[in-house]
Structure formats: C-alpha cells, structure tokens
Protein backbone atom coordinates (compact mmCIF):
# COMPACT_ATOMS: atom_id res chain seq x y z
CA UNK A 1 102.52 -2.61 95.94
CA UNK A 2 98.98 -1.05 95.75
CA UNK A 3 96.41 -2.10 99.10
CA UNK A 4 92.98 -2.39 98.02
CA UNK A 5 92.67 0.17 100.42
CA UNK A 6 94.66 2.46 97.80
CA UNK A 7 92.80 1.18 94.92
CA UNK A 8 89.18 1.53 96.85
CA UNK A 9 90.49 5.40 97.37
CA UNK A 10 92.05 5.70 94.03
CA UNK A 11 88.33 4.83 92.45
CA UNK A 12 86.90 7.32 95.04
CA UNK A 13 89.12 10.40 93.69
CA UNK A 14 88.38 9.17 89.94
CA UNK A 15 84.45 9.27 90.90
CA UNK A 16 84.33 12.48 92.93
CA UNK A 17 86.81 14.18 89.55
CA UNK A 18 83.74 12.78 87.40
CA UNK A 19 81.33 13.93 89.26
CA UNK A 20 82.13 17.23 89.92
CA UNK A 21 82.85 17.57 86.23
CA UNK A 22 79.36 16.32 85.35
CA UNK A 23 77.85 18.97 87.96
CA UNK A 24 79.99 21.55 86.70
CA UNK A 25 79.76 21.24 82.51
CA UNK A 26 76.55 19.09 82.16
CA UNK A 27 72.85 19.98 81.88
CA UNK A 28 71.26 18.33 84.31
CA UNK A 29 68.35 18.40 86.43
CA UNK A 30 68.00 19.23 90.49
CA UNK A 31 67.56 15.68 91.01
CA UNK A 32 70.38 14.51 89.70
CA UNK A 33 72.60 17.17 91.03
CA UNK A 34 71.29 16.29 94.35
CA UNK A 35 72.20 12.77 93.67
CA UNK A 36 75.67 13.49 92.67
CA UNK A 37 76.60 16.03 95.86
CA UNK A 38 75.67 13.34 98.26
CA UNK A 39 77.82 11.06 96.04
CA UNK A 40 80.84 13.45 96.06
CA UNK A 41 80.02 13.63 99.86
CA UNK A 42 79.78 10.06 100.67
CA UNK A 43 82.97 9.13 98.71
CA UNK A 44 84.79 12.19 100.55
CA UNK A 45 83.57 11.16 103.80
CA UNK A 46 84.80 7.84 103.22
CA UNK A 47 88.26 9.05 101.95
CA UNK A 48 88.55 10.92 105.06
CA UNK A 49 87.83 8.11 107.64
CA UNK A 50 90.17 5.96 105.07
CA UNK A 51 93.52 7.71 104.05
CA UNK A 52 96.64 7.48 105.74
CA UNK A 53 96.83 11.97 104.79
CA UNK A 54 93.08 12.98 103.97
CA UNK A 55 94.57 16.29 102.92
CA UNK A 56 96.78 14.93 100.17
CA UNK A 57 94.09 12.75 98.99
CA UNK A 58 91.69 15.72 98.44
CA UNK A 59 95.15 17.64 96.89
CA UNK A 60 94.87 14.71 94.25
CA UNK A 61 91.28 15.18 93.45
CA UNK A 62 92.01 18.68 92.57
CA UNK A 63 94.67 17.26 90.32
CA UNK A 64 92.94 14.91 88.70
CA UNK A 65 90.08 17.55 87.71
CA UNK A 66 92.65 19.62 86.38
CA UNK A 67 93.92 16.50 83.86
CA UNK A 68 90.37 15.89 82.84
CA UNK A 69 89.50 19.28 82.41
CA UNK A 70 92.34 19.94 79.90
CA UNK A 71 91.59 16.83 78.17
CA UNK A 72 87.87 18.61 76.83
CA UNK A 73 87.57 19.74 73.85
CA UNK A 74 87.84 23.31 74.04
CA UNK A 75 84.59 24.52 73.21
CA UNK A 76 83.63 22.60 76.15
CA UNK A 77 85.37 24.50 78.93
C-alpha cells in the first residue's frame, strides 16, 4: 500500500515532468521560466531529502517525460 510519503513524491515527479515540458515546448517569458526552475528545484530538493533511492526517483522523472512527450501531437515535438 501507497505512504503519503509515496504519493507526496509521486505528485513531485508528475510536477517537475510538467514543468520541464512547459520550459522546454512553451513560449513563455523569463519570469515565468524563473518561476518554474526554482519549482523543478524545490520539488527535487525535496525528493532528495524524501526518497528511500533519490536516484531511482529522478530515473522515473526521466520516464515520465518520455510518456508525456510521446503523447504530443507530433507537430508539437
């Protein structure tokens, strides 16, 4: 059964996957890219201090960019 530990970090990787998709595809302005790097910092600052293996965590960040990158359409990638 799922902590809320695992749930808490499970949101974290979900957030830092959208985020780094919006900073990579989106137009945006310095301000808000700003704002989302010390999001994506924060939340992998926190998954660090949190996670039983930090490393594996970040491994499933990667993955979970992958699966929403090939979900776009694909005039978007």
């Amino acid at each position: 059964m799922a902590t809320t530990n695992d749930i808490s970090i499970a949101r974290a990787r979900q957030q830092i996957a959208d985020a780094e998709i919006k900073l990579a595809l989106d137009k945006i302005t310095s301000s808000e890219e700003a704002e989302l790097w010390q999001l994506v910092d924060g939340l992998e600052a926190s998954i660090m201090k949190r996670a039983a293996s930090p490393e594996d965590e970040l491994e499933l960040i990667d993955r979970e960019l992958e699966k929403q990158f090939r979900r776009r359409p694909a005039r978007l990638r």
